[in-house]
C-alpha atoms as a PDB file:
ATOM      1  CA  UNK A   1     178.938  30.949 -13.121  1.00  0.00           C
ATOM      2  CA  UNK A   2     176.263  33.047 -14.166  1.00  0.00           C
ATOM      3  CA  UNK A   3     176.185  33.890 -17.968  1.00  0.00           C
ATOM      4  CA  UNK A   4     172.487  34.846 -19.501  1.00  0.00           C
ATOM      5  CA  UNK A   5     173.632  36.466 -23.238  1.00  0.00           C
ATOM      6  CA  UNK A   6     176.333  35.707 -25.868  1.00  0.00           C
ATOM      7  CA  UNK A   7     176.975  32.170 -27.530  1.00  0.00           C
ATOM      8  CA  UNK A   8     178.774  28.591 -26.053  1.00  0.00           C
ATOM      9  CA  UNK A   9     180.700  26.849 -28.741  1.00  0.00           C
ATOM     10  CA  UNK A  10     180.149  23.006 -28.818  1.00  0.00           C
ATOM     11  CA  UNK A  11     181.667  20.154 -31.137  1.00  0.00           C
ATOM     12  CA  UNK A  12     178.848  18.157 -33.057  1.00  0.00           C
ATOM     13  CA  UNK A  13     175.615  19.341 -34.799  1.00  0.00           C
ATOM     14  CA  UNK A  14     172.210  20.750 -33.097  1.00  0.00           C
ATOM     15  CA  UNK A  15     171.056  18.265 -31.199  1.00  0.00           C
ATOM     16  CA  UNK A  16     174.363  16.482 -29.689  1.00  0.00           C
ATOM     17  CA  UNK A  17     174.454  15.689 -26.073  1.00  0.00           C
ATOM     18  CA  UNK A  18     177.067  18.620 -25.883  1.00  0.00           C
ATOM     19  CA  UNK A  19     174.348  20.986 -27.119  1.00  0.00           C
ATOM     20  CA  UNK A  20     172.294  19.615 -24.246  1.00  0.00           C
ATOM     21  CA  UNK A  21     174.762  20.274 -21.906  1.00  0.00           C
ATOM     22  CA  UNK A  22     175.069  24.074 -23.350  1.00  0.00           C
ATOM     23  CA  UNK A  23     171.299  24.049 -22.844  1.00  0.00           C
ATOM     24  CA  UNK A  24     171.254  22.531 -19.142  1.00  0.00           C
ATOM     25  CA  UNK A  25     174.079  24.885 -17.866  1.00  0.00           C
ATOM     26  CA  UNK A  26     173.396  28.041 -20.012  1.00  0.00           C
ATOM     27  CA  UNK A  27     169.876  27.635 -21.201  1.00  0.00           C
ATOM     28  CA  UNK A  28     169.598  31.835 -22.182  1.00  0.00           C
ATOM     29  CA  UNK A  29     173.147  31.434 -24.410  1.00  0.00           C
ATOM     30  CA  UNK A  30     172.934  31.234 -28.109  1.00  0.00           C
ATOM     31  CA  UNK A  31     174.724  27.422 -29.190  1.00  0.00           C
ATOM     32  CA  UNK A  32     177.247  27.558 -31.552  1.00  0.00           C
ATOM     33  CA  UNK A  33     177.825  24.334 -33.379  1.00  0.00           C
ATOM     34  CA  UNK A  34     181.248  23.838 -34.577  1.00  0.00           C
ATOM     35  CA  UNK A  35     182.959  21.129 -36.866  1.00  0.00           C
ATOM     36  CA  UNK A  36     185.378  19.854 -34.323  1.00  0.00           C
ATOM     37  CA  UNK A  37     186.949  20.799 -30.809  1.00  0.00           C
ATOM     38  CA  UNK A  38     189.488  22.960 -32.045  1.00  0.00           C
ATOM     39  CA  UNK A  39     186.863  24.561 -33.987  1.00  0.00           C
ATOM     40  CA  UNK A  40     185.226  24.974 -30.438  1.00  0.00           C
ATOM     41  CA  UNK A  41     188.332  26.495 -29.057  1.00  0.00           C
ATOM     42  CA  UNK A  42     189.010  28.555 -31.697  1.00  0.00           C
ATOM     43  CA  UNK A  43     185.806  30.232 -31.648  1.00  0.00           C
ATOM     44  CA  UNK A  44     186.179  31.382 -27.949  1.00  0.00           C
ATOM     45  CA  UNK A  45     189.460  32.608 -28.707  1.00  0.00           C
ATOM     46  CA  UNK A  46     188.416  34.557 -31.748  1.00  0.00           C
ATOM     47  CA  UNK A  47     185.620  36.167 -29.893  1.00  0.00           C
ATOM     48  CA  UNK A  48     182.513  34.750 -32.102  1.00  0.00           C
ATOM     49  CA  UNK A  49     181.364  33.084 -28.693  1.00  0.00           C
ATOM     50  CA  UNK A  50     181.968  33.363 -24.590  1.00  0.00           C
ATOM     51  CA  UNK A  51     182.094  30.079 -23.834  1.00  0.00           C
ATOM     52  CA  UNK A  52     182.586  26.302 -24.991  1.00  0.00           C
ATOM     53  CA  UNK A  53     181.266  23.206 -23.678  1.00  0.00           C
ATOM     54  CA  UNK A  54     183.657  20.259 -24.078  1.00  0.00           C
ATOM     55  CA  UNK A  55     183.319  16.807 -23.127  1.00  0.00           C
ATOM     56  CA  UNK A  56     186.256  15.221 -21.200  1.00  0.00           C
ATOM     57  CA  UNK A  57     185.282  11.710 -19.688  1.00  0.00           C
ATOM     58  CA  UNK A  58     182.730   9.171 -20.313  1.00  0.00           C
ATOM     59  CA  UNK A  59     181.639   7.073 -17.130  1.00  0.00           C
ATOM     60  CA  UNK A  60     181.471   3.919 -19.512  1.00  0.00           C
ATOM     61  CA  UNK A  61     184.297   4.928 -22.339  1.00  0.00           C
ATOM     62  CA  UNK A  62     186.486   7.181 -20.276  1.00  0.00           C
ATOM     63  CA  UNK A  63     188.509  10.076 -21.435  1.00  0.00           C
ATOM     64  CA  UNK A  64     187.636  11.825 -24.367  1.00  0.00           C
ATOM     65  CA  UNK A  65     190.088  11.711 -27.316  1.00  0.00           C
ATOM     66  CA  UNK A  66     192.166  14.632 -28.076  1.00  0.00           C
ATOM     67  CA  UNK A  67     191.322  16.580 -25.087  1.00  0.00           C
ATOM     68  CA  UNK A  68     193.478  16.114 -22.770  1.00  0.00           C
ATOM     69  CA  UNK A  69     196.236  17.610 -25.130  1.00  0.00           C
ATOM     70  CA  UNK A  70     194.114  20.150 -26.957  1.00  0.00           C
ATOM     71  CA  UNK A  71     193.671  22.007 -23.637  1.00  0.00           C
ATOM     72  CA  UNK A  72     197.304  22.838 -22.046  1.00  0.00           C
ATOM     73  CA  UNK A  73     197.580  25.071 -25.123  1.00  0.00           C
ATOM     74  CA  UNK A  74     194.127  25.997 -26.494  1.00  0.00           C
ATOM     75  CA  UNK A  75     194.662  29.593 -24.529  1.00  0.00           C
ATOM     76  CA  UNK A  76     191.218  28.838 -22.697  1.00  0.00           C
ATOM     77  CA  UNK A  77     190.592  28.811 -18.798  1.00  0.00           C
ATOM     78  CA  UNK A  78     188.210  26.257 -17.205  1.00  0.00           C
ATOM     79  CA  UNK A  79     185.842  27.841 -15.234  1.00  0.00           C
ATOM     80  CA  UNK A  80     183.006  25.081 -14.523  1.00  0.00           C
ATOM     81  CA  UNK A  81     182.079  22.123 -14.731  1.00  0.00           C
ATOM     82  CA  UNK A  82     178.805  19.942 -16.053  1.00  0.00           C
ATOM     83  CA  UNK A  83     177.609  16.381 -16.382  1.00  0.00           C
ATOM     84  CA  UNK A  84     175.125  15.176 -18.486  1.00  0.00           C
ATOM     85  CA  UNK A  85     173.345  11.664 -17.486  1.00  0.00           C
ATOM     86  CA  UNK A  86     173.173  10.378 -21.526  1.00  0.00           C
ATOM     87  CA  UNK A  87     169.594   8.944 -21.807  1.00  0.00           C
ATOM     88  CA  UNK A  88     169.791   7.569 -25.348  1.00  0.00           C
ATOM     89  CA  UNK A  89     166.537   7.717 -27.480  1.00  0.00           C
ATOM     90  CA  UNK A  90     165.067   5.589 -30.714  1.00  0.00           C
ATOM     91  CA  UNK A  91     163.568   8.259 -33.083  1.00  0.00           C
ATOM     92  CA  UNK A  92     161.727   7.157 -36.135  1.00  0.00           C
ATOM     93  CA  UNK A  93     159.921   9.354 -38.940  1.00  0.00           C
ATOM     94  CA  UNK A  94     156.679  10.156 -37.719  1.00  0.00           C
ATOM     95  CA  UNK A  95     153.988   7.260 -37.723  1.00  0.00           C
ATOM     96  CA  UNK A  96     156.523   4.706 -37.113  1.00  0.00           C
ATOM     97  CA  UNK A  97     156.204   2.269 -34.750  1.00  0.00           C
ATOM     98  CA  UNK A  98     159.477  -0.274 -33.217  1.00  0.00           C
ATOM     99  CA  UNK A  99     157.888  -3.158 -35.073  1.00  0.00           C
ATOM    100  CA  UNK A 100     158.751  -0.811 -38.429  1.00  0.00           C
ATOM    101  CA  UNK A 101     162.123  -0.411 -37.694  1.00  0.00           C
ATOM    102  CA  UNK A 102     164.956  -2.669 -39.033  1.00  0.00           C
ATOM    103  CA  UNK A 103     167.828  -0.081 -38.560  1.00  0.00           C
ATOM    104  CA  UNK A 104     169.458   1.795 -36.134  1.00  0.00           C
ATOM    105  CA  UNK A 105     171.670   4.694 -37.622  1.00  0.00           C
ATOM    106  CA  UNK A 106     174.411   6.430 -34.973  1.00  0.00           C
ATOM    107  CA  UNK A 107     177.696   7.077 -33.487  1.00  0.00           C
ATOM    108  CA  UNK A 108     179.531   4.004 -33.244  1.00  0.00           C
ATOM    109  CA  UNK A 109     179.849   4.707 -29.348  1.00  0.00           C
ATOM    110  CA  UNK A 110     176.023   5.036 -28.867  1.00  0.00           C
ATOM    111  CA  UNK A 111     175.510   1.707 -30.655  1.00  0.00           C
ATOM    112  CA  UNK A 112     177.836  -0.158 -28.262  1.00  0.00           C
ATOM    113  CA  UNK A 113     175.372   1.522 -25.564  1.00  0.00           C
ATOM    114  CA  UNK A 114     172.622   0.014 -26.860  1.00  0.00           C
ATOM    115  CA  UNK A 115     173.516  -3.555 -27.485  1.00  0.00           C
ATOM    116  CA  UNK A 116     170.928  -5.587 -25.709  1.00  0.00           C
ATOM    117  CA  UNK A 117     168.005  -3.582 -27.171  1.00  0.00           C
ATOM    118  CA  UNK A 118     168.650  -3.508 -30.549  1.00  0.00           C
ATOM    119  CA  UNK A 119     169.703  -7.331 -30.427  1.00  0.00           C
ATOM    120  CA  UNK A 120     166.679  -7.941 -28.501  1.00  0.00           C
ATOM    121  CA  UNK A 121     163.919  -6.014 -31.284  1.00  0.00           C
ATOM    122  CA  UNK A 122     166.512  -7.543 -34.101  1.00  0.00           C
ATOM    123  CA  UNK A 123     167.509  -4.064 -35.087  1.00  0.00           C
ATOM    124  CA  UNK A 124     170.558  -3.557 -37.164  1.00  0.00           C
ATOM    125  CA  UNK A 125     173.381  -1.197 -36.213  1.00  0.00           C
ATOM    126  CA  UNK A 126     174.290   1.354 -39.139  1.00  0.00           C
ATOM    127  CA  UNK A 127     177.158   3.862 -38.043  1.00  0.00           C
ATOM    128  CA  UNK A 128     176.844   7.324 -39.031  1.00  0.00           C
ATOM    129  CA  UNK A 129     179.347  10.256 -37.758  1.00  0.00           C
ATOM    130  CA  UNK A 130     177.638  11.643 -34.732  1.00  0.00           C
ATOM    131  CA  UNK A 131     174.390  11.141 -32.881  1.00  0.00           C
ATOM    132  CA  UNK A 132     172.479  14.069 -33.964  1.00  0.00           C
ATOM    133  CA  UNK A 133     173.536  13.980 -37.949  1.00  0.00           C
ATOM    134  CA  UNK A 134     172.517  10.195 -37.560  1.00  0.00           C
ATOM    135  CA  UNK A 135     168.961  12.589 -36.417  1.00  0.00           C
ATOM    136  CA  UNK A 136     169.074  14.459 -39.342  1.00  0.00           C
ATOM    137  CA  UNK A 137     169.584  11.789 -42.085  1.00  0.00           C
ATOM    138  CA  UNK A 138     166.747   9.576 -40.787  1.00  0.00           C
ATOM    139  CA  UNK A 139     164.437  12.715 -40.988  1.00  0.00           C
ATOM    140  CA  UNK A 140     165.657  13.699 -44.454  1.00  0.00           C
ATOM    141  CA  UNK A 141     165.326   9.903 -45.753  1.00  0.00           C
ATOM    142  CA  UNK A 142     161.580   9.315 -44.465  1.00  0.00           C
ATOM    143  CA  UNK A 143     162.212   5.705 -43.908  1.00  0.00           C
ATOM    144  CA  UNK A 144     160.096   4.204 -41.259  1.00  0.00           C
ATOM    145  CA  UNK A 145     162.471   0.903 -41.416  1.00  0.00           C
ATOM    146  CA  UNK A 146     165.510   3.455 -40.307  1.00  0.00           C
ATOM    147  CA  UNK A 147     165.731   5.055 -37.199  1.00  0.00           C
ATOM    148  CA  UNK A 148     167.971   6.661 -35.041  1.00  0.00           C
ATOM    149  CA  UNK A 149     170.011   6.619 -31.815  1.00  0.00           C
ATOM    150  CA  UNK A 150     170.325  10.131 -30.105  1.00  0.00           C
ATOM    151  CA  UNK A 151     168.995  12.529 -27.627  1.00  0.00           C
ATOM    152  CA  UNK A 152     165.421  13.601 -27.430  1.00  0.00           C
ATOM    153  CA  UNK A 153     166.593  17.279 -28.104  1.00  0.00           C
ATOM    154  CA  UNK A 154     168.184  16.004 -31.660  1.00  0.00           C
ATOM    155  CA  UNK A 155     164.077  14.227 -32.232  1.00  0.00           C
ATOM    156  CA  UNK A 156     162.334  17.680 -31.280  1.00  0.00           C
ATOM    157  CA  UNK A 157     165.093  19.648 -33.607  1.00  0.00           C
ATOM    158  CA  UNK A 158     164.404  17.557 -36.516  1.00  0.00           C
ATOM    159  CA  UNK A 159     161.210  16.174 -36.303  1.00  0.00           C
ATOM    160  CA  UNK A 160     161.464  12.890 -34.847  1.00  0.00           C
ATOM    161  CA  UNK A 161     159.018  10.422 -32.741  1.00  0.00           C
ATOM    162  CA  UNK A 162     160.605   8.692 -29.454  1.00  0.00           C
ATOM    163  CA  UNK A 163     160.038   5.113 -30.054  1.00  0.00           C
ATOM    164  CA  UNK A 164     161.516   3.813 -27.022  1.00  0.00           C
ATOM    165  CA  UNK A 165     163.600   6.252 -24.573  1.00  0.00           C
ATOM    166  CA  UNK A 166     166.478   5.695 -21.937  1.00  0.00           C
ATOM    167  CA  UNK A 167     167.368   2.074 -23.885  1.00  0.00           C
ATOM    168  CA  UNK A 168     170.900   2.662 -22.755  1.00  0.00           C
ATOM    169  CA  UNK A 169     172.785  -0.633 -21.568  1.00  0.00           C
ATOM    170  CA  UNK A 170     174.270   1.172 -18.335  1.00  0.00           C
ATOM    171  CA  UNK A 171     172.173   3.204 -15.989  1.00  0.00           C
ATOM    172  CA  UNK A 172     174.801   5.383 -15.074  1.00  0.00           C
ATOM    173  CA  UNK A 173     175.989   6.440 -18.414  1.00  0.00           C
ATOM    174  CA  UNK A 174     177.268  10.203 -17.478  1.00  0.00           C
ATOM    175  CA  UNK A 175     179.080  12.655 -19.357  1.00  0.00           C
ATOM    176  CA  UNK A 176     181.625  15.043 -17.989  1.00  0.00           C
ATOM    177  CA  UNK A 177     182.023  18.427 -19.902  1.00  0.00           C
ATOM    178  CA  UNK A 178     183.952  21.411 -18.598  1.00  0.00           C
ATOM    179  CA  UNK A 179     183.253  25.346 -19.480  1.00  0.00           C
ATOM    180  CA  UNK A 180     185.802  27.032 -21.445  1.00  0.00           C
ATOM    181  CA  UNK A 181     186.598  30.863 -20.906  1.00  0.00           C
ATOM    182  CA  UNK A 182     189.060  32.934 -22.486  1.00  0.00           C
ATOM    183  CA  UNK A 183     188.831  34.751 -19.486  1.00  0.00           C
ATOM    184  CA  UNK A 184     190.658  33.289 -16.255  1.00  0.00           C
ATOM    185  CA  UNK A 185     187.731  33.240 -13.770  1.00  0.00           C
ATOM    186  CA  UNK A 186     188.448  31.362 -10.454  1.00  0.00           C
ATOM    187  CA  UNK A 187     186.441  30.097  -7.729  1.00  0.00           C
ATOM    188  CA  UNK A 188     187.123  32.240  -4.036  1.00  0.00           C
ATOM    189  CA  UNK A 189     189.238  30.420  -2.085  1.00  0.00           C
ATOM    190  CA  UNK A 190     186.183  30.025   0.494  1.00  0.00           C
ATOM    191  CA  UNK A 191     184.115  28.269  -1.591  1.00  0.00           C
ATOM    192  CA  UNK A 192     183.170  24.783   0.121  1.00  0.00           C
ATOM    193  CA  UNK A 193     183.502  22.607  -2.829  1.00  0.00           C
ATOM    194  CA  UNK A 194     186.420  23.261  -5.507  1.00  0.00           C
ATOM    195  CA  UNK A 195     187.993  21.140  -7.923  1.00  0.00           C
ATOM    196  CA  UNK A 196     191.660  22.296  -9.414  1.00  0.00           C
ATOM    197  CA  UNK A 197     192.820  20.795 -12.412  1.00  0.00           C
ATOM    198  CA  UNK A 198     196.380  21.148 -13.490  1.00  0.00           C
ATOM    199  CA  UNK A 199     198.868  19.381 -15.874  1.00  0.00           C
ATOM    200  CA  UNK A 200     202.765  18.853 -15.380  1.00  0.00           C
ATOM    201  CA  UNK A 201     205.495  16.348 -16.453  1.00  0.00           C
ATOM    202  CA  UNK A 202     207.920  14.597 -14.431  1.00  0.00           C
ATOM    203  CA  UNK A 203     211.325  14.718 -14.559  1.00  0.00           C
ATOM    204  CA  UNK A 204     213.441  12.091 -15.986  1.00  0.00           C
ATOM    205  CA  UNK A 205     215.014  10.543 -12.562  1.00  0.00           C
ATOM    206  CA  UNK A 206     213.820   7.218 -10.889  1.00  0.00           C
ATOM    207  CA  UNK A 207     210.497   6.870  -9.174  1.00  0.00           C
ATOM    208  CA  UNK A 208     209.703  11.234 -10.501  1.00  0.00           C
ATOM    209  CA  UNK A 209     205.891  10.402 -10.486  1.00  0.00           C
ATOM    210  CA  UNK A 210     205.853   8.402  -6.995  1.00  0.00           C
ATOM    211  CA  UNK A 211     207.682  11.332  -5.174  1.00  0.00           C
ATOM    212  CA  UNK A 212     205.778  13.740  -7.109  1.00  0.00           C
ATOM    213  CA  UNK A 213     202.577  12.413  -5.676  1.00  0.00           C
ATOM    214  CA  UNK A 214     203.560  11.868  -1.842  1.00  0.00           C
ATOM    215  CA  UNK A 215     203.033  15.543  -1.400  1.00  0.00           C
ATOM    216  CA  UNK A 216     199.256  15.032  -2.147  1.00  0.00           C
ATOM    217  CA  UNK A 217     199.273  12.309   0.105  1.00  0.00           C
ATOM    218  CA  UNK A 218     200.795  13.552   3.113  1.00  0.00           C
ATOM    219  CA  UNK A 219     198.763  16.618   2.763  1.00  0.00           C
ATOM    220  CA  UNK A 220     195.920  14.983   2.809  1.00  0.00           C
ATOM    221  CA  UNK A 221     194.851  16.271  -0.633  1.00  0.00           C
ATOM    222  CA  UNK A 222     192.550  14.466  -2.337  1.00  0.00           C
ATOM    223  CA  UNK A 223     193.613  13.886  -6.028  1.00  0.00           C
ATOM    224  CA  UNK A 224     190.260  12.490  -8.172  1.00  0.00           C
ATOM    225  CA  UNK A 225     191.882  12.301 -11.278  1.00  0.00           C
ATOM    226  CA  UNK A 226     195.314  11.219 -12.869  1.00  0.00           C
ATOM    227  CA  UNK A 227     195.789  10.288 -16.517  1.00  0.00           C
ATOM    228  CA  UNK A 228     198.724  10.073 -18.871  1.00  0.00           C
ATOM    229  CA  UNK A 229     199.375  10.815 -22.536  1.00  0.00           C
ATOM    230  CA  UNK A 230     202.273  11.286 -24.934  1.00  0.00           C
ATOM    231  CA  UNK A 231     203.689  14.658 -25.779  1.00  0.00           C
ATOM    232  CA  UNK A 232     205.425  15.883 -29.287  1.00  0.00           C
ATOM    233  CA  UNK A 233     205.330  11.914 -30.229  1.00  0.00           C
ATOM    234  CA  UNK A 234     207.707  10.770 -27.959  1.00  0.00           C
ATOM    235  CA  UNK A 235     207.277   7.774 -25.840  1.00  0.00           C
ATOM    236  CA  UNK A 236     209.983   9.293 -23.135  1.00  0.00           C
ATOM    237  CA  UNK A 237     207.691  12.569 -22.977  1.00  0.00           C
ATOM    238  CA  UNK A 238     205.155  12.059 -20.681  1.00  0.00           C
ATOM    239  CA  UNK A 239     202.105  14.753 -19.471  1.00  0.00           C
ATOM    240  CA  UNK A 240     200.013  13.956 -16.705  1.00  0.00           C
ATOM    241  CA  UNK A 241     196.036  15.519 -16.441  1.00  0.00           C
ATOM    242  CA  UNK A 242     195.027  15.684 -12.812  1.00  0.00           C
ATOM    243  CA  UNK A 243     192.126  16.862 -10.517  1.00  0.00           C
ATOM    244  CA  UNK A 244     191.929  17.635  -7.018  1.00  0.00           C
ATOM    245  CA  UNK A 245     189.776  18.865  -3.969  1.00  0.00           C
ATOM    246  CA  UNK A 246     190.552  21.933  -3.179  1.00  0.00           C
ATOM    247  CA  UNK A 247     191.816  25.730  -3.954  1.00  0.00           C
ATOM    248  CA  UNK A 248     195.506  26.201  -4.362  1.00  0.00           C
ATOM    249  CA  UNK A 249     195.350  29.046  -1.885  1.00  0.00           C
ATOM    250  CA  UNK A 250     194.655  26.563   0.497  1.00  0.00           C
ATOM    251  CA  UNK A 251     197.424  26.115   3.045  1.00  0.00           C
ATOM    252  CA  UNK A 252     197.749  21.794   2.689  1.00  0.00           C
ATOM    253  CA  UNK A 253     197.163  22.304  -1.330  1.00  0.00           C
ATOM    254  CA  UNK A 254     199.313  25.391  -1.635  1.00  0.00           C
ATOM    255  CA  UNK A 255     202.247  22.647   0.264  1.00  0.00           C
ATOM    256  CA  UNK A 256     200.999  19.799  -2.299  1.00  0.00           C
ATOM    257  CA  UNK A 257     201.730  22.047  -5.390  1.00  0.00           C
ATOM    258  CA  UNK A 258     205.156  23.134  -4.182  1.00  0.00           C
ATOM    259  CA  UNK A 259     206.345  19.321  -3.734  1.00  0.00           C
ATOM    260  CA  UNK A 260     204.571  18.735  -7.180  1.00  0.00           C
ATOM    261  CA  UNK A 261     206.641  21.403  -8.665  1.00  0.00           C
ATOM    262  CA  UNK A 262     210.002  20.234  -7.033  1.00  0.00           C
ATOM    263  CA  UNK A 263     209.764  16.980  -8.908  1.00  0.00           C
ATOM    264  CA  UNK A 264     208.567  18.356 -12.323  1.00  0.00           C
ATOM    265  CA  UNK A 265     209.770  20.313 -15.054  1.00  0.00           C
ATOM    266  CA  UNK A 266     206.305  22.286 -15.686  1.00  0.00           C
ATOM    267  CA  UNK A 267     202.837  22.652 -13.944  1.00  0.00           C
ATOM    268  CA  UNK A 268     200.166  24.624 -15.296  1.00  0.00           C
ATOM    269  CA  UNK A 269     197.072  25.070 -13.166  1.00  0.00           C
ATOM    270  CA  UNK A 270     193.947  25.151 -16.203  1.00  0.00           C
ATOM    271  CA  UNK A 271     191.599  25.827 -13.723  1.00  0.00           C
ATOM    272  CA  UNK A 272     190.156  26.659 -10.442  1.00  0.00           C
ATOM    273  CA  UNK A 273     186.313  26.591 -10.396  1.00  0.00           C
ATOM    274  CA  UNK A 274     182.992  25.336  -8.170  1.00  0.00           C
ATOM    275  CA  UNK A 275     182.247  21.568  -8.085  1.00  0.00           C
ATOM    276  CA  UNK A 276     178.965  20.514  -9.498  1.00  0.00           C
ATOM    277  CA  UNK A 277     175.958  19.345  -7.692  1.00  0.00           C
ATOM    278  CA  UNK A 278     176.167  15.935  -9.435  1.00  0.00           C
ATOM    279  CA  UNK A 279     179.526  16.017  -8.098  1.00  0.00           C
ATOM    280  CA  UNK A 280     178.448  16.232  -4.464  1.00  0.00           C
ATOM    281  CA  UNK A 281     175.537  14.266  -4.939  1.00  0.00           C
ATOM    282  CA  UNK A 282     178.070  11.482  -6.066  1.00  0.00           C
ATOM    283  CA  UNK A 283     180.063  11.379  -2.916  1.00  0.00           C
ATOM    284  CA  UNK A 284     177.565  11.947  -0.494  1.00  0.00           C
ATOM    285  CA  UNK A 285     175.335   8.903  -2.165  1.00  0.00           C
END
């Protein structure tokens, strides 16, 4: 998807790995910061930006809170797709040096990342809200025994020194964020790489799911991604978030879709849009 004016909405402050992501994908579009992910939504759907970049899995922490339900009804389409490999960074105040520093400030997650490091320079761990605010308050207190865990975007935005870079635990630490459009924007059914992603719930009868699923299988669709969550606070009210391979106008997916739908009570396709490169790296690696 080409896109080369207007604004992406993100959640987090200048500087979070979702502002990277906005500036990997759509590196001529204005970034929007925005307090939350509804507050992401919402500004796509109220027309102050084109586009929002939300995060949806973590290779190391899985699914993202809160997203899985926030999209069925945020009135958005997905129309792409974008990872993010999250090199993590230690920024210090400028003339410090690792030997100075005595505390790491960050998101809790990003200081799980970083165990053996900090443990091995005896650095404490000091949460803070996000990654790049955890930027912004080492730079504002001028403390060369503080120092921060984030992105070297967040160092360059507020005046940070890398200290040490990429001290991440796991090497393959990867983000997956999907593009937002208010606009329903699907991939041609041509395209040689596709990914579909669609929620539905089951119907209340024995073994709903397992039959459900059998039409994937017998298809030979390939289904990359199934996950569960609660609806309206009921434990008997189940959704299901899945991607597959393929476009729905695809003779063995259009045939997996109509079993799906005979053993559900809803399915709502969110999306229809190119695979990424990483993605097809990935598989053929």
């Amino acid at each position: 998807m080409n896109t080369t004016q207007g604004r992406i909405a993100f959640q987090g402050a200048l500087g979070a790995y979702s502002h990277q992501a906005c500036a990997e994908a759509f590196p001529e579009m204005e970034p929007l910061p925005c307090n939350t992910f509804e507050g992401a939504i919402a500004a796509v759907r109220e027309g102050r930006a084109e586009l929002a970049m939300l995060p949806v899995e973590n290779s190391t922490y899985g699914r993202v809170a809160d997203i899985h339900s926030l999209l069925p009804g945020s009135g958005l389409y997905i129309v792409g797709e974008h990872f993010v490999r999250v090199h993590i960074c230690l920024l210090g105040v400028p003339g410090a040096t690792i030997a100075d520093v005595r505390e790491a400030v960050s998101h809790t997650v990003l200081l799980g990342q970083c165990r053996s490091f900090l443990e091995g320079h005896d650095i404490a761990r000091v949460t803070d809200s996000d990654t790049a605010g955890a930027a912004k308050h080492v730079a504002q207190d001028a403390n060369p025994a503080r120092a921060a865990l984030a992105s070297e975007l967040a160092g360059s935005i507020y005046g940070l020194e890398v200290l040490a870079r990429n001290i991440e635990d796991n090497s393959h630490n990867t983000t997956r964020f999907l593009v937002m459009s208010p606009r329903k924007i699907e991939a041609a059914p041509q395209e040689p790489d596709v990914i579909t992603t669609f929620v539905f719930q089951v119907r209340n009868i024995p073994a709903a799911l397992y039959k459900a699923m059998g039409g994937f299988a017998t298809n030979g669709v390939n289904m990359t991604k199934l996950e569960s969550y609660m609806v309206g606070g009921a434990f008997t009210a189940t959704q299901f978030y899945a991607d597959i391979t393929g476009h729905p106008e695809e003779a063995h997916v259009r045939r997996a879709l109509e079993e799906l739908r005979y053993f559900t009570t809803n399915v709502a396709i969110l999306g229809v849009y190119p695979a990424s490169a990483l993605r097809k790296e990935q598989a053929a690696g």
